[in-house]
Protein backbone atom coordinates (compact mmCIF):
# COMPACT_ATOMS: atom_id res chain seq x y z
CA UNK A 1 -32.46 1.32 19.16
CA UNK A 2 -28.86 1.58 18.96
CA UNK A 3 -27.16 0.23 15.20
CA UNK A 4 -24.73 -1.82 16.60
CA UNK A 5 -27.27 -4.53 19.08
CA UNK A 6 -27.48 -6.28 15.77
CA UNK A 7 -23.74 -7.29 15.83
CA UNK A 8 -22.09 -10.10 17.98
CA UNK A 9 -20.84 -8.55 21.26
CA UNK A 10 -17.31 -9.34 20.31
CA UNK A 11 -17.77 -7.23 17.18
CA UNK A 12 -19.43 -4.94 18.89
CA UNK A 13 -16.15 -4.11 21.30
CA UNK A 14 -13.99 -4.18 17.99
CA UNK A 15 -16.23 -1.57 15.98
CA UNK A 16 -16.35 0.97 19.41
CA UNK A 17 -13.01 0.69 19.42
CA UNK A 18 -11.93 1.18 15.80
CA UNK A 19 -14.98 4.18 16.23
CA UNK A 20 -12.88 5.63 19.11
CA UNK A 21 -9.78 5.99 17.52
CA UNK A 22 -10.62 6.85 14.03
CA UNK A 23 -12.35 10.02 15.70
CA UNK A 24 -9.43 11.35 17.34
CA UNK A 25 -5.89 9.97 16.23
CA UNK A 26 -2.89 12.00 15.46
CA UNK A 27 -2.77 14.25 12.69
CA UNK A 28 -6.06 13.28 11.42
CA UNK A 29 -6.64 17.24 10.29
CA UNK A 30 -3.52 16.92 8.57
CA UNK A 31 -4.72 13.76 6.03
CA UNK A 32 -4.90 15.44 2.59
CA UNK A 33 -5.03 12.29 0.72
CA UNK A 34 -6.52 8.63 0.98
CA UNK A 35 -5.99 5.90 -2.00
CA UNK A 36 -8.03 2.84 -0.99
CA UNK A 37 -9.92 0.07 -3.36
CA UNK A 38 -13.51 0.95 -4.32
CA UNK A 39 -14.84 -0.15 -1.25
CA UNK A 40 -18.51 1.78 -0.97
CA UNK A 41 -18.16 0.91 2.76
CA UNK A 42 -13.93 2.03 2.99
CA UNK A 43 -15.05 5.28 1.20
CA UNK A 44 -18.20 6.18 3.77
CA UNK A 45 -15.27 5.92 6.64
CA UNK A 46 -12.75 8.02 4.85
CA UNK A 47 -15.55 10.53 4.52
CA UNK A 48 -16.40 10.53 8.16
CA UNK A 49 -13.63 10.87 9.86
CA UNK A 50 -11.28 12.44 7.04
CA UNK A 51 -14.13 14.80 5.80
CA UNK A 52 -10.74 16.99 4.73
CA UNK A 53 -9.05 14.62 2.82
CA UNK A 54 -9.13 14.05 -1.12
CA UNK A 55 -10.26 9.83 -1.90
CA UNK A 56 -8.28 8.74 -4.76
CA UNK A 57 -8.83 4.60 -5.60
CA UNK A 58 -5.87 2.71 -6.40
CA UNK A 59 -4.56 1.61 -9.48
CA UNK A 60 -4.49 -2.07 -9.13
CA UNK A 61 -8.56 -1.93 -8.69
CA UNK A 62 -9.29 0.99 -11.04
CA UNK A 63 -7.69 -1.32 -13.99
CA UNK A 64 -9.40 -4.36 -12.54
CA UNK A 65 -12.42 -2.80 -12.75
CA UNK A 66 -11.86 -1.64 -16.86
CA UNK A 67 -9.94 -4.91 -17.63
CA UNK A 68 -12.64 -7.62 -16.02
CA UNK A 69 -15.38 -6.21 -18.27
CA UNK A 70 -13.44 -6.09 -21.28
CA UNK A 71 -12.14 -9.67 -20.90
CA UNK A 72 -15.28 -11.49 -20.54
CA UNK A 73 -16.74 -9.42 -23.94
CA UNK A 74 -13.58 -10.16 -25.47
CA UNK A 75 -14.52 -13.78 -24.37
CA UNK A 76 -18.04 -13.75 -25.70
CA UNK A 77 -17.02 -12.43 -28.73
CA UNK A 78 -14.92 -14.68 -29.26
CA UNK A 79 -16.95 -17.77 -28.79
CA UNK A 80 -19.61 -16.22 -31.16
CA UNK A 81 -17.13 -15.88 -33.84
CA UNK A 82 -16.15 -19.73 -33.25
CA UNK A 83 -19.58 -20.88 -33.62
CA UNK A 84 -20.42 -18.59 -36.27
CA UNK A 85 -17.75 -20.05 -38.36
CA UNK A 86 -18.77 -23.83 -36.69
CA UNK A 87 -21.70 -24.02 -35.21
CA UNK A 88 -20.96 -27.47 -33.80
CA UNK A 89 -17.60 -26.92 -32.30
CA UNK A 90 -17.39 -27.19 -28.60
CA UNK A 91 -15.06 -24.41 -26.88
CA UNK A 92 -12.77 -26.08 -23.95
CA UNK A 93 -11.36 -23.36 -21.27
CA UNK A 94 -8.49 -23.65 -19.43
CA UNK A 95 -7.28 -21.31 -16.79
């Protein structure tokens, strides 16, 4: 069974299509270097069809990735101190 009689025909057409010229295009021995997000699925393509090529992940998502983390324990933290100190004040958010 082929992978792709799952998808929509009109998918289908677009993934051949991106298939066909990822394997071939110009100076595709040539790529030494790919930065991308962290995309499991982007990095699998760079892999198959730049096998040569060094993945690097750019440095909007790499601090995304360390700051989101950090903000919501900074935000836990935070409301623990609040109720530690009172334990019947109500914390309102605004964004």
């Amino acid at each position: 069974m082929n992978k792709l009689t799952r998808y929509p025909p009109e998918f289908r057409d677009r993934l051949r299509n991106t298939q066909r010229y990822l394997k071939a295009p110009p100076g595709k021995d040539n790529v030494q270097l790919i930065v991308m997000d962290l995309s499991e699925t982007y990095r699998n393509i760079a892999r198959r069809y730049f096998p040569n090529a060094m993945i690097v992940a750019d440095r909007f998502h790499v601090i995304r990735r360390v700051v989101h983390p950090l903000s919501l324990h900074r935000s836990k933290a935070r409301e623990r101190l609040f109720q530690q100190y009172d334990p019947g004040l109500t914390l309102f958010y605004c964004s």
